[in-house]
N, C-alpha and C. Protein backbone atom coordinates (compact mmCIF):
# COMPACT_ATOMS: atom_id res chain seq x y z
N UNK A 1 -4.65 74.29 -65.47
CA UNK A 1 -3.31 74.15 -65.98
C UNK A 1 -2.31 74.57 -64.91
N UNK A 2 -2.38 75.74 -64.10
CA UNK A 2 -1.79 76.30 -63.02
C UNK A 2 -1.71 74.88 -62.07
N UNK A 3 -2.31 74.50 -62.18
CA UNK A 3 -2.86 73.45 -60.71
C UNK A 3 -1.62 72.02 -60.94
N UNK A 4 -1.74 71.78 -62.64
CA UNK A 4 -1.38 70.51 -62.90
C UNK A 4 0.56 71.11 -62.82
N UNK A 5 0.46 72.50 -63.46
CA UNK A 5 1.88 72.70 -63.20
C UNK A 5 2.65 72.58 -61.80
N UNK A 6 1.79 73.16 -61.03
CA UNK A 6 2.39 73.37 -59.36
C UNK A 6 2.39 71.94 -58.98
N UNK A 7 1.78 70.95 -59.47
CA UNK A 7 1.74 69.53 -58.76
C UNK A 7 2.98 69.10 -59.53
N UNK A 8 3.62 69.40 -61.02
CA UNK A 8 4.47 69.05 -61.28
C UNK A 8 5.70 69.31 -60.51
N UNK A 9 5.59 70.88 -59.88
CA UNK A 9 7.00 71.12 -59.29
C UNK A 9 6.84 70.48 -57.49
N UNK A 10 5.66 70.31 -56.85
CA UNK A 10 5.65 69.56 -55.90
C UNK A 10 6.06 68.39 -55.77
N UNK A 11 5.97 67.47 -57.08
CA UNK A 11 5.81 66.04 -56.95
C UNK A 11 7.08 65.87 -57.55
N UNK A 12 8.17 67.11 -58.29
CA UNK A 12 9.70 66.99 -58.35
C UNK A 12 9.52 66.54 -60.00
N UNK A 13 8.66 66.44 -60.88
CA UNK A 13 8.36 65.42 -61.81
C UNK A 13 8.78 66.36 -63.21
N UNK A 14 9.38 67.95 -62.67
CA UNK A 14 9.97 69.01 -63.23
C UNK A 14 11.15 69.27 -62.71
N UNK A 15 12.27 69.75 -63.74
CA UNK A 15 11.75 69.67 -65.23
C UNK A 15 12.07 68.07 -65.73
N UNK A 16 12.07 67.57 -67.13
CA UNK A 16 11.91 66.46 -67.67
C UNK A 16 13.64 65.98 -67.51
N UNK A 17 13.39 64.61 -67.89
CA UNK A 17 14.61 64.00 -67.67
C UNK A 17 15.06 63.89 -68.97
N UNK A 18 14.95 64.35 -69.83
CA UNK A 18 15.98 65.12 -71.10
C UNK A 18 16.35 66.21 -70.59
N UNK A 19 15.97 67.17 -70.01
CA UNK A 19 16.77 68.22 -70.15
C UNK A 19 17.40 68.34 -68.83
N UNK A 20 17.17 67.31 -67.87
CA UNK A 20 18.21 67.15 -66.64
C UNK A 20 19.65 66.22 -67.41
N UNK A 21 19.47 65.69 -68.53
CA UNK A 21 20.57 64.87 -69.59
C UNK A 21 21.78 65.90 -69.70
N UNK A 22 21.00 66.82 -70.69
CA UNK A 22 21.90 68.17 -71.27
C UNK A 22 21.84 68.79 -70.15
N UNK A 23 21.20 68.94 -68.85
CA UNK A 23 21.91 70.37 -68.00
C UNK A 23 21.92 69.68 -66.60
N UNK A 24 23.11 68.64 -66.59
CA UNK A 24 22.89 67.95 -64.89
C UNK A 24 22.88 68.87 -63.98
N UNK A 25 23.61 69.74 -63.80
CA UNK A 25 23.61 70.35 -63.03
C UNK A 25 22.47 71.32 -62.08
N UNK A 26 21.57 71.53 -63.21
CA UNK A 26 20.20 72.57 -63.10
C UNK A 26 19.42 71.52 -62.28
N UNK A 27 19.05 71.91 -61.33
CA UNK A 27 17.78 71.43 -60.55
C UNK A 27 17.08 72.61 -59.89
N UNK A 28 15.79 72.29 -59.26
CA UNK A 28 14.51 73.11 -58.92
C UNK A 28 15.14 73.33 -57.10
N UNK A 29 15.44 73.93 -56.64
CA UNK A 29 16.28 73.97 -55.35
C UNK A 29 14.84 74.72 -54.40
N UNK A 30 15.16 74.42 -53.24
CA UNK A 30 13.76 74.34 -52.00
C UNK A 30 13.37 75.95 -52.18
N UNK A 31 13.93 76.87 -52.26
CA UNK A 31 13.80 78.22 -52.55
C UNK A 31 13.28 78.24 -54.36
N UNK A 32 13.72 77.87 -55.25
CA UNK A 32 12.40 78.02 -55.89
C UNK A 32 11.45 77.19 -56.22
N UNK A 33 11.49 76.30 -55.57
CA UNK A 33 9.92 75.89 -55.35
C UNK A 33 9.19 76.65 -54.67
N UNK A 34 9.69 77.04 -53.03
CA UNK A 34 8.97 78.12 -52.81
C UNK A 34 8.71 79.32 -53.07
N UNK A 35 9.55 80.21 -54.20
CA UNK A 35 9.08 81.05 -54.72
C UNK A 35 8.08 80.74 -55.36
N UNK A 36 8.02 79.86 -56.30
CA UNK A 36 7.03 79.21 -57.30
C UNK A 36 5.61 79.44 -56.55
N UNK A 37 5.49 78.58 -55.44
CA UNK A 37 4.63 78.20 -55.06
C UNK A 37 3.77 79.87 -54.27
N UNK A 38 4.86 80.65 -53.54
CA UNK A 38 4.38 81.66 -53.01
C UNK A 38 3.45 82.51 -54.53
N UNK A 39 4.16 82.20 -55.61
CA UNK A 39 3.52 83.26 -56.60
C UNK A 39 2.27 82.52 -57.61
N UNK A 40 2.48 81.16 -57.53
CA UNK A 40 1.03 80.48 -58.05
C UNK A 40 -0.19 80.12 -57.33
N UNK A 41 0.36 80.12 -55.86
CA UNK A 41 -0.64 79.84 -55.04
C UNK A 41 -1.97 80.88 -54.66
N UNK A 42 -1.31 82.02 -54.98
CA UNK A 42 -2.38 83.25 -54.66
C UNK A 42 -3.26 83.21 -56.30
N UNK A 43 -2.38 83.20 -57.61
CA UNK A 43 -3.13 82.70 -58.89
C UNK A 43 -4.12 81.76 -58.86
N UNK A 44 -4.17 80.64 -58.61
CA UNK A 44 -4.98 79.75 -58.29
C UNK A 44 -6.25 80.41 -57.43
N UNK A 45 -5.87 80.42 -55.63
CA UNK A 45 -6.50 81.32 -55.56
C UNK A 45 -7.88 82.01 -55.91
N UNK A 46 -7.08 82.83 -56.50
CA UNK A 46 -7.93 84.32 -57.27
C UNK A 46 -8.91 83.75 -58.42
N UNK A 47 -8.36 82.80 -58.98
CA UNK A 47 -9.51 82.25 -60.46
C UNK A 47 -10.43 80.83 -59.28
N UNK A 48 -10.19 80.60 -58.45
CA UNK A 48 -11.36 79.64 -58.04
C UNK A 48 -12.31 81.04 -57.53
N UNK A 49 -11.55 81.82 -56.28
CA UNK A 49 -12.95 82.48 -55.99
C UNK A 49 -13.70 82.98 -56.92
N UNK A 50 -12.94 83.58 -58.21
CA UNK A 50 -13.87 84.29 -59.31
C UNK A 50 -14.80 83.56 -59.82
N UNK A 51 -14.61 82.39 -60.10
CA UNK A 51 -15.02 80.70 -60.73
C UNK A 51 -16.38 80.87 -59.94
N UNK A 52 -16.07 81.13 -58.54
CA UNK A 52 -17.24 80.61 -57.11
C UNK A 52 -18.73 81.79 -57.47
N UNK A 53 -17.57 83.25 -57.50
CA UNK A 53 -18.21 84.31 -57.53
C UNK A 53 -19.35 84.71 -58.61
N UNK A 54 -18.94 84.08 -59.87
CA UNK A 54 -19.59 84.12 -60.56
C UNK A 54 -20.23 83.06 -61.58
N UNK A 55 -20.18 81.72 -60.70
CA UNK A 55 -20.74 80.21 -61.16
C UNK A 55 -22.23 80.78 -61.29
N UNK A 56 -22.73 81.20 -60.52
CA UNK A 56 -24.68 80.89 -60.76
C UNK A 56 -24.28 81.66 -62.41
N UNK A 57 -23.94 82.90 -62.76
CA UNK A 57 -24.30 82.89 -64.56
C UNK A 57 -23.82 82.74 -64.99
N UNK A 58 -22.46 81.38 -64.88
CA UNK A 58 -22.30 80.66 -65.89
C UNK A 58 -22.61 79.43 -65.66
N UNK A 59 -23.26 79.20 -64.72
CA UNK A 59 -23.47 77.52 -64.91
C UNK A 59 -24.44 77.04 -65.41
N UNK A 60 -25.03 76.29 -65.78
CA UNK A 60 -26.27 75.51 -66.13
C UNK A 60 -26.29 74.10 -65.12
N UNK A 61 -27.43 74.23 -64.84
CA UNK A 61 -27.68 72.60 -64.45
C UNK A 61 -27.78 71.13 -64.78
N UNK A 62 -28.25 71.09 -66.06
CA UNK A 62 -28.02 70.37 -66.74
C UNK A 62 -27.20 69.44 -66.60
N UNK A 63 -27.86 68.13 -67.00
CA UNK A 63 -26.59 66.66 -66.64
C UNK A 63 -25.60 67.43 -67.99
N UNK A 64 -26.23 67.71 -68.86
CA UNK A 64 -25.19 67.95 -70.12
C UNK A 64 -24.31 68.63 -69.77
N UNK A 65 -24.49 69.88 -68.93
CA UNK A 65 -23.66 70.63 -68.67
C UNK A 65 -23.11 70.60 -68.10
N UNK A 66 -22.96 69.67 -66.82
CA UNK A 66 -22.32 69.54 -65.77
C UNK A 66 -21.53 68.41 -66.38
N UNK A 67 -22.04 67.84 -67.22
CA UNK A 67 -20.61 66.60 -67.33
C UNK A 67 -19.87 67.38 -68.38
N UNK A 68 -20.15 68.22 -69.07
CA UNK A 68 -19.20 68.92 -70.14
C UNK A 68 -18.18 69.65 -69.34
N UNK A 69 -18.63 70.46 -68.14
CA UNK A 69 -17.86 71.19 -66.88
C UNK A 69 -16.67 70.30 -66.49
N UNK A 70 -17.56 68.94 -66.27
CA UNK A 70 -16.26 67.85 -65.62
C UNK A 70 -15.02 67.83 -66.67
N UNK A 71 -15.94 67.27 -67.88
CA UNK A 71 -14.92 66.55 -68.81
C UNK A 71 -13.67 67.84 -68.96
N UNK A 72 -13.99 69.21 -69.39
CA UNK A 72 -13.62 70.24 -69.71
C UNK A 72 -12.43 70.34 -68.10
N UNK A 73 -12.87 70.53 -67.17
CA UNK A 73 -11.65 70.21 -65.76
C UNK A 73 -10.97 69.84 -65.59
N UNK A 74 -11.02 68.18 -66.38
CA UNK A 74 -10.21 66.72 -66.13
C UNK A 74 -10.12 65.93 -66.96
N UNK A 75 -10.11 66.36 -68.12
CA UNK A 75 -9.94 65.62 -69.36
C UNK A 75 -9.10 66.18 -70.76
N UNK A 76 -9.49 67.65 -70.84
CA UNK A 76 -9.33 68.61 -72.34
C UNK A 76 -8.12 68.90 -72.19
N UNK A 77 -6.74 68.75 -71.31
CA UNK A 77 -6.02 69.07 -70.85
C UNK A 77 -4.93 68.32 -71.83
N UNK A 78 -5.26 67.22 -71.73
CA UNK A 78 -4.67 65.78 -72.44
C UNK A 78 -5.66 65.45 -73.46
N UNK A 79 -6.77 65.61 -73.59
CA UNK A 79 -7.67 64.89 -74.80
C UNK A 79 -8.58 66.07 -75.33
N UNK A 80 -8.18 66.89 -75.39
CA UNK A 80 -8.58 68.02 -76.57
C UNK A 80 -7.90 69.26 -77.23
N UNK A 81 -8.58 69.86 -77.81
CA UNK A 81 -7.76 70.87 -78.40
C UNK A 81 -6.70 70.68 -79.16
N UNK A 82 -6.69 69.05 -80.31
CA UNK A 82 -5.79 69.00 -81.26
C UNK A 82 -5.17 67.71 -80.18
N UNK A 83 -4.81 67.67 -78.76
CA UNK A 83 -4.33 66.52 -78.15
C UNK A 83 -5.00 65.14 -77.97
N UNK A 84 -4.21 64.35 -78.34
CA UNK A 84 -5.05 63.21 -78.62
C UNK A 84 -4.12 61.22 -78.12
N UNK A 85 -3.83 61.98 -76.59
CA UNK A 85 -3.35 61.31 -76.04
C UNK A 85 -3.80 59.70 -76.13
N UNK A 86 -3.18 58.55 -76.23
CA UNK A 86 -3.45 57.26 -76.13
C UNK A 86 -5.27 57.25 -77.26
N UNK A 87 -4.89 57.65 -77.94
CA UNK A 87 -6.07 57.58 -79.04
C UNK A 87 -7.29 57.95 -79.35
N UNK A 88 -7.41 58.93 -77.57
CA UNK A 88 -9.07 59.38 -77.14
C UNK A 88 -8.39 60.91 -77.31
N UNK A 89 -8.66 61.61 -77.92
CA UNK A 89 -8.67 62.53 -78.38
C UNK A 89 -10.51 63.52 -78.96
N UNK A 90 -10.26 64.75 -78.60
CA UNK A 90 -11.85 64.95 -79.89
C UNK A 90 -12.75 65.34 -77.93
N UNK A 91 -12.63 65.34 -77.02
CA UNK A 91 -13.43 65.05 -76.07
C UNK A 91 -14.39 66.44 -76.00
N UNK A 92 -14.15 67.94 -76.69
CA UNK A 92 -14.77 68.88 -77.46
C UNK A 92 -16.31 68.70 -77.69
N UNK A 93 -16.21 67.45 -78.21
CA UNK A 93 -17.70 67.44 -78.62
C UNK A 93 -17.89 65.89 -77.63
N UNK A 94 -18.05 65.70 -76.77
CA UNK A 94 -18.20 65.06 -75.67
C UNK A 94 -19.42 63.65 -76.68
N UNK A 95 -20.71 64.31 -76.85
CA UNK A 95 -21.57 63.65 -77.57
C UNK A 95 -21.19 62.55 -78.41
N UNK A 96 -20.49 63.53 -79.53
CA UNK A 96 -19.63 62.18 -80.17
C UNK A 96 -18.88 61.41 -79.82
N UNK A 97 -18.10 62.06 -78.88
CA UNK A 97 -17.09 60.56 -78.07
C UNK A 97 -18.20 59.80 -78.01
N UNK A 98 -18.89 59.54 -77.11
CA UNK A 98 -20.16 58.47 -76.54
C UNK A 98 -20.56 58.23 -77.30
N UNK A 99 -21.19 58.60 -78.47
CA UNK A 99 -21.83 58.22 -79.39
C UNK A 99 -20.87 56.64 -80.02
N UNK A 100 -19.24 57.15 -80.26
CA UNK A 100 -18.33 56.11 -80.45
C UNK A 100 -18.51 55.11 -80.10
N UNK A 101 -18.57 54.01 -80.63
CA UNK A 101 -18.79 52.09 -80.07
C UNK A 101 -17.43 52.31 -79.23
N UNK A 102 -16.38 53.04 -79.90
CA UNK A 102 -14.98 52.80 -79.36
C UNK A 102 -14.63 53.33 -78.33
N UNK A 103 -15.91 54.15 -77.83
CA UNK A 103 -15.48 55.21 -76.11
C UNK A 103 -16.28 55.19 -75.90
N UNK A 104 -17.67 54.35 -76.18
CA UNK A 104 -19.17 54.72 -75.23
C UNK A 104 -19.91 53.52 -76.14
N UNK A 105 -20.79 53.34 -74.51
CA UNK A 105 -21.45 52.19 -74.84
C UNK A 105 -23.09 52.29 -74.45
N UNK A 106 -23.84 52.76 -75.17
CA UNK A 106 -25.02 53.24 -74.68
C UNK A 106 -26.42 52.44 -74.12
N UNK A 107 -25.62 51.06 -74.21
CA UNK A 107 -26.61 49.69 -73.96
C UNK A 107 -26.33 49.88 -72.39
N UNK A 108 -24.84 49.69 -72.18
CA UNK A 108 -24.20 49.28 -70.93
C UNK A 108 -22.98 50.78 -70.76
N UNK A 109 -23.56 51.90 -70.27
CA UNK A 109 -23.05 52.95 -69.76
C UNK A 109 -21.63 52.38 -69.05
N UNK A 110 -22.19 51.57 -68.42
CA UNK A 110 -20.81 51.22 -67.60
C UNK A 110 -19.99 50.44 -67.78
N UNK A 111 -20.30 50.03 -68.96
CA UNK A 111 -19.21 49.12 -69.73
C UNK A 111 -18.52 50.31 -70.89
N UNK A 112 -18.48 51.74 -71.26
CA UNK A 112 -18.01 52.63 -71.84
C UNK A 112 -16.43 52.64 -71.09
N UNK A 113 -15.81 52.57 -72.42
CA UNK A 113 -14.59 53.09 -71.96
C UNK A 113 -14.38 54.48 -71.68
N UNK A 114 -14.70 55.43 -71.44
CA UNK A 114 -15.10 56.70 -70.93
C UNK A 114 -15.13 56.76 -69.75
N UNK A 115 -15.81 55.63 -69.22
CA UNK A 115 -16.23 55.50 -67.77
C UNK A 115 -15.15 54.03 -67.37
N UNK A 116 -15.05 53.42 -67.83
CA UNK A 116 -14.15 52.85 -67.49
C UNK A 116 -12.85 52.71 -67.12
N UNK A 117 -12.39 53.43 -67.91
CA UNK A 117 -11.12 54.19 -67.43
C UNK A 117 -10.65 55.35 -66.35
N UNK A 118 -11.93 55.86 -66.19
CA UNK A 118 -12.30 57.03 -64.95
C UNK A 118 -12.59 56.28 -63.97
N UNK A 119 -12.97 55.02 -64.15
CA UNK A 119 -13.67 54.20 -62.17
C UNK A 119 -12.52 53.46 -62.45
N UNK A 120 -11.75 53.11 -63.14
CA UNK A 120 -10.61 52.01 -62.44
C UNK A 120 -9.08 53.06 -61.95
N UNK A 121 -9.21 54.46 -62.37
CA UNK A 121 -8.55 55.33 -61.64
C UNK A 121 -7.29 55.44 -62.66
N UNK A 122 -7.57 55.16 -63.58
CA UNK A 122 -6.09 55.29 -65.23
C UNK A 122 -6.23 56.97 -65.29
N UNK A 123 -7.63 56.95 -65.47
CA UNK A 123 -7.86 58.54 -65.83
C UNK A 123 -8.37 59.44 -64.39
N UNK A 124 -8.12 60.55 -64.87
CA UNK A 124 -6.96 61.34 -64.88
C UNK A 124 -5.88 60.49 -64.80
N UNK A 125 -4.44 60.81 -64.89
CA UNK A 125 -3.68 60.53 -64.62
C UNK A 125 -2.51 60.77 -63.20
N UNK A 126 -3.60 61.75 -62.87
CA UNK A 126 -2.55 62.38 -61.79
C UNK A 126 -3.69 62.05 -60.77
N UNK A 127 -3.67 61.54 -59.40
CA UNK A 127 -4.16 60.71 -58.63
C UNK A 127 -4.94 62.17 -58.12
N UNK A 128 -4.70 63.23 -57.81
CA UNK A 128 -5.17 64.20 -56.87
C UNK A 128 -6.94 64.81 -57.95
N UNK A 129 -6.27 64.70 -59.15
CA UNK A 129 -7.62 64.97 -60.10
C UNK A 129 -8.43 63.65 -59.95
N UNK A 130 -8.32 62.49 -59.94
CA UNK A 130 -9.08 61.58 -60.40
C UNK A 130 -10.79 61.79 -59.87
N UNK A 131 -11.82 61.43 -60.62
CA UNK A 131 -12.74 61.84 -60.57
C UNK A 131 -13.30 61.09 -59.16
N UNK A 132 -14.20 61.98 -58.61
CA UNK A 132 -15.20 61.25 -57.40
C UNK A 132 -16.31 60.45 -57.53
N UNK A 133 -16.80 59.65 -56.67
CA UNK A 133 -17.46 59.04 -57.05
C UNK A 133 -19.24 59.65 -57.27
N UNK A 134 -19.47 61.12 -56.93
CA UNK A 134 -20.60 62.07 -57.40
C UNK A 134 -20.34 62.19 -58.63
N UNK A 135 -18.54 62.49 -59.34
CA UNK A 135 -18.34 62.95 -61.10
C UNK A 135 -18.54 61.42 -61.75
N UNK A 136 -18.46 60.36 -61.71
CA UNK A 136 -18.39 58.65 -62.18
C UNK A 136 -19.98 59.06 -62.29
N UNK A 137 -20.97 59.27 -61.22
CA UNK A 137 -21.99 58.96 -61.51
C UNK A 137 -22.69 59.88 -62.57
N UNK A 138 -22.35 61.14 -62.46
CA UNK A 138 -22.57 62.31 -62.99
C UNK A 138 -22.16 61.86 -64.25
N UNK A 139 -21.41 60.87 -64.54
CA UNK A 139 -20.55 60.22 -66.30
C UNK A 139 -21.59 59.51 -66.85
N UNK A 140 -22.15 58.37 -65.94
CA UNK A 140 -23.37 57.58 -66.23
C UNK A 140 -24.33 57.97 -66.47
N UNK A 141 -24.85 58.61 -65.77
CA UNK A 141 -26.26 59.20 -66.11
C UNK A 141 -25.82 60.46 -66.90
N UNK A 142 -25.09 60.55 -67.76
CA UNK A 142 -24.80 61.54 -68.88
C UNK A 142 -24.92 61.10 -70.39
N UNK A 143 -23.99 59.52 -69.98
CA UNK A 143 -24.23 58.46 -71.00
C UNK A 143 -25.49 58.12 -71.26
N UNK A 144 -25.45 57.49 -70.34
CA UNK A 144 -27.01 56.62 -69.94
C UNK A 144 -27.94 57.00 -70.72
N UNK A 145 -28.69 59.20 -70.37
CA UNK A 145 -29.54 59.81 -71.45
C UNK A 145 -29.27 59.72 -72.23
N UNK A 146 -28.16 59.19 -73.49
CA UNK A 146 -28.45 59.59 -74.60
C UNK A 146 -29.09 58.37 -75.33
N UNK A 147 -29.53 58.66 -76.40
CA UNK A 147 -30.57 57.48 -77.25
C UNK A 147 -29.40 57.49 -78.38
């Protein structure tokens, strides 16, 4: 969330153009962006090394787990937790999305809109998240196992 905010004030895309309506005057001026940035950048930071420091006991290996890791990174942001952006919502229980005719296709993995929308580069939405082509495959063969 830190990450997607600081790209908002980098990419100028803050604050919204309603409330530049009611307050023309207010803009994000080169000094606080760089305050911003001097005080989120060490935040960030500090939760990847911890993330690094202590991945072996929380991670699992698992295709399951590792695509739940992804989805949970680059997806739950916009499509979970009650958000239910452009109609894919629910991504929590990952299983059931796929399971869905309407977001997963278990004949043809790669005909899933899940994955389809992640390799033609819609999803994420913000170009710097979009998934790699190790997380696309890591999507397939996530799909793929299930019966």
């Amino acid at each position: 969330m830190l990450k997607a905010i600081r790209n908002a004030v980098i990419d100028k895309t803050m604050p919204l153009k309603s409330y530049k309506l009611f307050y023309p005057f207010k803009r994000i001026t080169k000094q606080d962006q760089e305050d911003f940035l001097n005080w989120v950048d060490p935040l960030i930071e500090e939760i990847e090394n911890f993330e690094k420091k202590y991945e072996i006991l929380l991670v699992a290996n698992s295709i399951e787990a590792k695509t739940q890791r992804l989805i949970q990174k680059k997806c739950l942001r916009c499509h979970g937790n009650g958000n239910n952006r452009g109609g894919f919502g629910g991504l929590e229980d990952l299983e059931k999305t796929v399971r869905n005719p309407k977001f997963g296709n278990l004949e043809a993995p790669e005909k899933s809109l899940l994955y389809t929308l992640s390799f033609s580069g819609e999803m994420p939405t913000d170009p710097r998240e979009r998934l790699s082509g190790e997380e696309l495959q890591l999507m397939l063969d996530y799909i793929d196992g299930l019966e």
